[in-house]
Protein backbone atom coordinates (compact mmCIF):
# COMPACT_ATOMS: atom_id res chain seq x y z
CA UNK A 1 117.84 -84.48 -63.80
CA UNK A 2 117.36 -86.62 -66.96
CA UNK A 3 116.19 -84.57 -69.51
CA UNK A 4 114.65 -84.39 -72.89
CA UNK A 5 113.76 -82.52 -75.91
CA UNK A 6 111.13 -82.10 -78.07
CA UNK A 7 111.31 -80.65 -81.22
CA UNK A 8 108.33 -80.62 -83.68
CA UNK A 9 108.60 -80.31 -87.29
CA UNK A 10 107.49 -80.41 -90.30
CA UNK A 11 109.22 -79.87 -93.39
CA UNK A 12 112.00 -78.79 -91.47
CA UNK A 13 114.95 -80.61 -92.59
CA UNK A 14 117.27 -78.06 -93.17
CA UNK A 15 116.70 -76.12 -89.80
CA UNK A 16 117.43 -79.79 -88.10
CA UNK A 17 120.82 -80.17 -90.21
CA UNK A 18 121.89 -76.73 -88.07
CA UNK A 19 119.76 -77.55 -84.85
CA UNK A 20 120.35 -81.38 -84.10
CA UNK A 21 124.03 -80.79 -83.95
CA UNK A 22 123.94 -77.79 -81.76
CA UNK A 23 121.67 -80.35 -79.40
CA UNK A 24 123.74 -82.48 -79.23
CA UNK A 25 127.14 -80.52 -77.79
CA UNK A 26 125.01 -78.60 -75.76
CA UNK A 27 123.16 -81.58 -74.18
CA UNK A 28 125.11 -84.72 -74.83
CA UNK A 29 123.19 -87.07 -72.54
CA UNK A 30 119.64 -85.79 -72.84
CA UNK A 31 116.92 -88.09 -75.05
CA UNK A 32 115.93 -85.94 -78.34
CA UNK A 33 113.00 -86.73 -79.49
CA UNK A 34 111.74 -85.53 -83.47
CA UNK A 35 108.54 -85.52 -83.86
CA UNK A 36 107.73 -85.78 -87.89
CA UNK A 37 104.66 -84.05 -87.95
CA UNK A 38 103.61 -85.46 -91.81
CA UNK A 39 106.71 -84.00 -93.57
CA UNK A 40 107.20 -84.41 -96.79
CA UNK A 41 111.08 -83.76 -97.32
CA UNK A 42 113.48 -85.28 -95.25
CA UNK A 43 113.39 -84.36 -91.72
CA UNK A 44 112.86 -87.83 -90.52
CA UNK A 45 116.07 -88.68 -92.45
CA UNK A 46 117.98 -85.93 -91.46
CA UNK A 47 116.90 -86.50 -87.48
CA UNK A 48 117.95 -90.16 -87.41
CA UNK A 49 120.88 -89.53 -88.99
CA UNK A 50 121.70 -86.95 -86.32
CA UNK A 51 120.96 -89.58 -83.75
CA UNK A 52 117.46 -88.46 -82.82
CA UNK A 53 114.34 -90.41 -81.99
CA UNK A 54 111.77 -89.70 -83.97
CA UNK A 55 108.43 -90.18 -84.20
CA UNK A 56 106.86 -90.04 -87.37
CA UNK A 57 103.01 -88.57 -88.40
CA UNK A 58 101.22 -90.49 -91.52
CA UNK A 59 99.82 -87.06 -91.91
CA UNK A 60 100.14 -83.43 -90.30
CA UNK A 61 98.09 -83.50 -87.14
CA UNK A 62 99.24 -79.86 -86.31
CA UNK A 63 102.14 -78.39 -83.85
CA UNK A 64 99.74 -79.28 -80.61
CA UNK A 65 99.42 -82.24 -81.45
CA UNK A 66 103.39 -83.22 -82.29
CA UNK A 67 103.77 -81.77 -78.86
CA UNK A 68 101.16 -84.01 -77.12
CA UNK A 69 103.13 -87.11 -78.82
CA UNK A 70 106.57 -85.71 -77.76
CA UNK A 71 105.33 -85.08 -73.88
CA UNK A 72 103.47 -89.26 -73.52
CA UNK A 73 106.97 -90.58 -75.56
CA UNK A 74 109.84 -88.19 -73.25
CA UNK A 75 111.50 -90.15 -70.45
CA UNK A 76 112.75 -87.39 -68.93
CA UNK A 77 111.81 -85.50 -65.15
CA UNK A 78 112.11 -82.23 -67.13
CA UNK A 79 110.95 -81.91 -71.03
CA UNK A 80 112.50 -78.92 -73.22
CA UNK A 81 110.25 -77.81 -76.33
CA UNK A 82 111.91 -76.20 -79.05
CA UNK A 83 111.20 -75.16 -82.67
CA UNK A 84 113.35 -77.73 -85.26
CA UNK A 85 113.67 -74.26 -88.11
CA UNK A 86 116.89 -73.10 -86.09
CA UNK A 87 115.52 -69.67 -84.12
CA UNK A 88 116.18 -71.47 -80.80
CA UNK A 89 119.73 -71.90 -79.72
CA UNK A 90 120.08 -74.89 -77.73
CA UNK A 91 122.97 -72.72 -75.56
CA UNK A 92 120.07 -71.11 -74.02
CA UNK A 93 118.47 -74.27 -72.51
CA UNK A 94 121.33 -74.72 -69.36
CA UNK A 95 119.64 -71.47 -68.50
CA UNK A 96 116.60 -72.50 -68.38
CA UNK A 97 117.22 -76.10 -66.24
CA UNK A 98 118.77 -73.27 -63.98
CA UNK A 99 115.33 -72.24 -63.23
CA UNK A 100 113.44 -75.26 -63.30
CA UNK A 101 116.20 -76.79 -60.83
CA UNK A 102 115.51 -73.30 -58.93
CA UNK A 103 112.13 -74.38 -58.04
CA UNK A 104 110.58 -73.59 -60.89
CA UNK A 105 107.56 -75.67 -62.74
CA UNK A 106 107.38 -74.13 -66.21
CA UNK A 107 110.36 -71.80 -67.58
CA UNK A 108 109.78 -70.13 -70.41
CA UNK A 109 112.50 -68.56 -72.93
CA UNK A 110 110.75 -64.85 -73.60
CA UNK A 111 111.90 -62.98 -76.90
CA UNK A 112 112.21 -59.89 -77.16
CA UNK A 113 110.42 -57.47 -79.98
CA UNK A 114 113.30 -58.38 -82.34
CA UNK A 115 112.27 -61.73 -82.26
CA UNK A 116 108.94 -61.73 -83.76
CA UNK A 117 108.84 -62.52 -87.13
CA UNK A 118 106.84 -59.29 -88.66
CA UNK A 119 105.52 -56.47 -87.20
CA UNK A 120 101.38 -57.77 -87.07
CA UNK A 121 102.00 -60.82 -85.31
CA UNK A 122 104.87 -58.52 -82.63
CA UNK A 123 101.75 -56.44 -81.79
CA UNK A 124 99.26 -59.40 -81.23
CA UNK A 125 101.97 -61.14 -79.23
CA UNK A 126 102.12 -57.90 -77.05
CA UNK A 127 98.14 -57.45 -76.72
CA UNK A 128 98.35 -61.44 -75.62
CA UNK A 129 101.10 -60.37 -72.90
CA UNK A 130 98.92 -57.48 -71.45
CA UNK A 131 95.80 -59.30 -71.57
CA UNK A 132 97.18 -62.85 -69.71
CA UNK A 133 99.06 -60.89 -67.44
CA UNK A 134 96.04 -58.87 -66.60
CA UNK A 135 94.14 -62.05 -65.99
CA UNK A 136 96.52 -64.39 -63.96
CA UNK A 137 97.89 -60.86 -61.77
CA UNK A 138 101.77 -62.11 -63.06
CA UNK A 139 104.01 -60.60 -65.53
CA UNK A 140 103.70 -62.64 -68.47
CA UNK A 141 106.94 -61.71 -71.06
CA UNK A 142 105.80 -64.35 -73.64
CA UNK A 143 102.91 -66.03 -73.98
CA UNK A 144 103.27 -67.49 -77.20
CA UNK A 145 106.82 -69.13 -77.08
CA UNK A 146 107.50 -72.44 -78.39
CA UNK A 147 110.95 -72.46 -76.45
CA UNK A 148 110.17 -73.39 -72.83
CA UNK A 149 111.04 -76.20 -70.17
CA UNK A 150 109.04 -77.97 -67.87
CA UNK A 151 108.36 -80.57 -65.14
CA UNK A 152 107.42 -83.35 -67.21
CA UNK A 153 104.54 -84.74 -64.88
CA UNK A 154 103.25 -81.46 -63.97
CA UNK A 155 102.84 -80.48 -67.95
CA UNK A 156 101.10 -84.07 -68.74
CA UNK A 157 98.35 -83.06 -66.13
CA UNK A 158 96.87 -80.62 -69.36
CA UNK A 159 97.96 -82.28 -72.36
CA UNK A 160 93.92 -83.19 -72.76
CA UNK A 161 93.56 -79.42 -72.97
CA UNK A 162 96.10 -78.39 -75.20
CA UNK A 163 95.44 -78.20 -79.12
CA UNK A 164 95.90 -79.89 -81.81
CA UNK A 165 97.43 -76.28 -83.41
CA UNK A 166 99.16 -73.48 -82.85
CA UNK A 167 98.37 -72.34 -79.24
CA UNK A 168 99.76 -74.76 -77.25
CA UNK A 169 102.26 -72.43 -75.58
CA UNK A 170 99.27 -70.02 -74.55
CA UNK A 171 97.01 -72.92 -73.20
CA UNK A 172 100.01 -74.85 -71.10
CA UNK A 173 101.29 -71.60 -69.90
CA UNK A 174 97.78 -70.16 -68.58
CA UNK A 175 96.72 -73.71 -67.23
CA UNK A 176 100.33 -73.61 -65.25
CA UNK A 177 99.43 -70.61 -63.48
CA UNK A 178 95.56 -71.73 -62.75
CA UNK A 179 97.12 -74.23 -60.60
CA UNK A 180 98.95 -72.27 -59.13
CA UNK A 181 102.52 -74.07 -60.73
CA UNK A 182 105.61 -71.57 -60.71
CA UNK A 183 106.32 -70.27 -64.04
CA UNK A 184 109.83 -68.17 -65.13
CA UNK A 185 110.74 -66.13 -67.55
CA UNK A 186 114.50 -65.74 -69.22
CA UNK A 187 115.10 -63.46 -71.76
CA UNK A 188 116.84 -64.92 -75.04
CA UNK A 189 117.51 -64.32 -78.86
CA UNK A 190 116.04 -65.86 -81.46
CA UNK A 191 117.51 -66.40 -84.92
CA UNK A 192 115.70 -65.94 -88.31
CA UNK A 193 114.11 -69.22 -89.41
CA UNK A 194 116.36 -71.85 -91.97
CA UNK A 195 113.93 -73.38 -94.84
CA UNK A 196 110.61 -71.84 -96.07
CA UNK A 197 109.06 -68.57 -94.36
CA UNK A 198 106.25 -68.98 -91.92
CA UNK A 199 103.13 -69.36 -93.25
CA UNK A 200 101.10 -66.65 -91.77
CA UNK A 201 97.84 -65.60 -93.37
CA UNK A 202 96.49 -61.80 -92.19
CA UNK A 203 92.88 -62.82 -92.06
CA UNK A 204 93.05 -66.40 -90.77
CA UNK A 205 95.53 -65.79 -88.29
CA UNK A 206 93.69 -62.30 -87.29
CA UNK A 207 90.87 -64.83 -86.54
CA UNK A 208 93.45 -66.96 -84.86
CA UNK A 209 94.42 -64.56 -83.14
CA UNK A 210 90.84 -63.14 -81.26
CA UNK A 211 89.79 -66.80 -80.73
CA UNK A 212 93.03 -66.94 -78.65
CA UNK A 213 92.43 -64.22 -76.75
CA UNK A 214 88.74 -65.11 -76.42
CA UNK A 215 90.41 -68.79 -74.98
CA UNK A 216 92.58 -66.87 -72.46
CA UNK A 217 90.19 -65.59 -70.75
CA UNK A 218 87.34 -68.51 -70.67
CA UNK A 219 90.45 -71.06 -69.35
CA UNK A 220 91.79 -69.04 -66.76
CA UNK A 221 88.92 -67.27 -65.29
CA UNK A 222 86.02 -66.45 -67.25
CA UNK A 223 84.09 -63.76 -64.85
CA UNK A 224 86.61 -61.50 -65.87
CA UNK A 225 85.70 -61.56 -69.67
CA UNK A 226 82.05 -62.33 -68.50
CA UNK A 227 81.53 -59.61 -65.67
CA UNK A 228 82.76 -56.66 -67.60
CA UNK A 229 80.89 -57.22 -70.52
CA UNK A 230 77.79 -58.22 -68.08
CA UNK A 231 78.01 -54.52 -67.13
CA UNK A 232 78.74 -52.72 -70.64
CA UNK A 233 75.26 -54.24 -71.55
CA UNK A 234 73.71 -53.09 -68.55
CA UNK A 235 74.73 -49.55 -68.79
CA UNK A 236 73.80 -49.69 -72.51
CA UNK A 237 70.64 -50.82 -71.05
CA UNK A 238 69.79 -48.31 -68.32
CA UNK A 239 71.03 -45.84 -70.21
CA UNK A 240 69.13 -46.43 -73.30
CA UNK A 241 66.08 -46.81 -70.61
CA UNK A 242 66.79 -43.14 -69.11
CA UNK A 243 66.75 -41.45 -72.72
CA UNK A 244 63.30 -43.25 -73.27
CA UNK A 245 61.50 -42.14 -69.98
CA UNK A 246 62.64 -38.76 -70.28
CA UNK A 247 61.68 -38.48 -74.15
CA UNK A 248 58.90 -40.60 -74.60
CA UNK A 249 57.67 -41.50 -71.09
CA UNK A 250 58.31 -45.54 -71.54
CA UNK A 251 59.72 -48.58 -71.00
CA UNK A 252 61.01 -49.89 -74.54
CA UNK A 253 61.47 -53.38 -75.39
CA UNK A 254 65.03 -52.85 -76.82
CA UNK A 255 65.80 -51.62 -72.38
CA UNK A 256 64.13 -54.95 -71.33
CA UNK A 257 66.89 -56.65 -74.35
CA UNK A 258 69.86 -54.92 -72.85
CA UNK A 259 69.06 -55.34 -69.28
CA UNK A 260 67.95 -59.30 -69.96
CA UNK A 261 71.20 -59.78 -71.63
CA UNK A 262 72.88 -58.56 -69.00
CA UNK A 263 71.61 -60.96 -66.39
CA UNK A 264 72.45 -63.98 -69.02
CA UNK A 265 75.80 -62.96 -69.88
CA UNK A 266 76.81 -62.76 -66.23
CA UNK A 267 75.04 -65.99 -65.36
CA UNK A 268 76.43 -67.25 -68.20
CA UNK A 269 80.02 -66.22 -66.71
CA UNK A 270 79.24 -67.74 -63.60
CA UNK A 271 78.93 -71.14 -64.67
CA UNK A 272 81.72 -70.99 -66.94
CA UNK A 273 83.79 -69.82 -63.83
CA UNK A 274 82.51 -72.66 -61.66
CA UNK A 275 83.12 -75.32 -64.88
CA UNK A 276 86.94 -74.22 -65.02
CA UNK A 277 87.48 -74.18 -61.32
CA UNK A 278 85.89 -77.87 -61.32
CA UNK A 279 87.97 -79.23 -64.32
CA UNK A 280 91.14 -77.88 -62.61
CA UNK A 281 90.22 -79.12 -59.01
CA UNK A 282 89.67 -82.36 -60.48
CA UNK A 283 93.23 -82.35 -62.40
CA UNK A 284 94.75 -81.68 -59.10
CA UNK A 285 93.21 -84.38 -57.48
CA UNK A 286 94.01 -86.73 -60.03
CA UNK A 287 97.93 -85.45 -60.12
CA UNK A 288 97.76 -87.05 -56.08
């Protein structure tokens, strides 16, 4: 297989002075690829010097989109993503071509708890696990890695839905299974980061964080977000409706609210469930 890798960055010099070299002994004849996502030190530098493409950003467009530029430029069958701040070890990637050569569309390297960087962002990663993996029916290990390979025509099918930040991992891997693409899981350490700390913001990032979730569930099948609420506001509803009668003998306009809502949000899930199972019908048909 010819392969290549992608490794986004910005500001990350000093992880790429420790990553590019590691690359390269690990995977001496695959196509690296840089991509300089507005950087204001000297990653480009640094890359080219190591021997890397690179493709260089007039200004930050986010990790999504770095990604999106990586995945038109690769020229190889299979593409391997990886951070450029030195967490992934390129030694792990033979073990992941393992599984893509296995049969495998999407393999995915899955950290363990060790390898999140602080405690809040370990427990949203693990309410993102339990929630996808309640919504595809798999055993998801890690939804939110950066370090994954895949089947380089099968992952350009979605790169129009993919964003232009942070949760491109979450939106590629939930799109794989939706069409019904084999995805893998190998376990793997990460190191600590080289260069500045991660710039993770409590409130922003808690946002993040439920808009994510909120996104899981509206890509890969909405009538299970939809349904359940649906039926929370109809019991409310009836409920609210049955203390009423039996107190005051009436049907109150704050029942005929609950119950109305009810029939919206579910029809309102229903077309969202027929939208996504259109838009990935028609990706499959133009992948033929």
């Amino acid at each position: 297989m010819r392969i290549s890798v992608v490794l986004p960055a910005k500001n990350e010099s000093e992880g790429l002075r420790r990553t590019l070299p590691a690359l390269k002994q690990a995977l001496p004849e695959a196509e690296i690829i840089v991509v300089d996502d507005g950087s204001i030190d000297e990653t480009a530098i640094v890359a080219r010097d190591a021997g890397a493409r690179v493709l260089s950003s007039p200004y930050s467009m986010g990790n999504g989109a770095a990604i999106k530029r990586g995945a038109r430029a690769a020229g190889g069958e299979v593409i391997v993503f990886m951070d450029a701040d030195g967490q992934h070890d390129p030694a792990h990637i033979p073990l992941l071509l393992e599984r893509i050569q296995a049969g495998y569309d999407m393999v995915v390297g899955a950290r363990d708890g060790n390898g999140q960087a602080n405690l809040h962002r370990g427990l949203a990663n693990r309410l993102y696990n339990t929630l996808a993996s309640w919504m595809t029916g798999h055993d998801i290990r890690d939804l939110t890695s950066g370090f994954r390979a895949v089947r380089a025509e099968r992952f350009r099918e979605f790169l129009h839905l993919l964003p232009n930040g942070f949760s491109y991992p979450t939106t590629s891997t939930m799109a794989f299974f939706r069409s019904a693409y084999p995805v893998a899981y190998v376990p793997i350490d990460v190191a600590r980061r080289v260069g500045t700390s991660s710039h993770i913001r409590p409130i922003r990032d808690g946002i993040r964080f439920l808009l994510i979730i909120f996104k899981i569930a509206t890509l890969y099948s909405p009538l299970k977000l939809f349904a359940p609420a649906s039926m929370g506001f109809f019991l409310l509803g009836a409920s609210y409706y049955g203390w009423t009668y039996a107190t005051m003998g009436r049907f109150t306009n704050m029942s005929a609210l609950l119950l109305s809502a009810s029939v919206i949000v579910f029809l309102i899930g229903l077309i969202a469930e027929q939208i996504t199972a259109l838009t990935y019908r028609s990706e499959l048909h133009g992948s033929r």
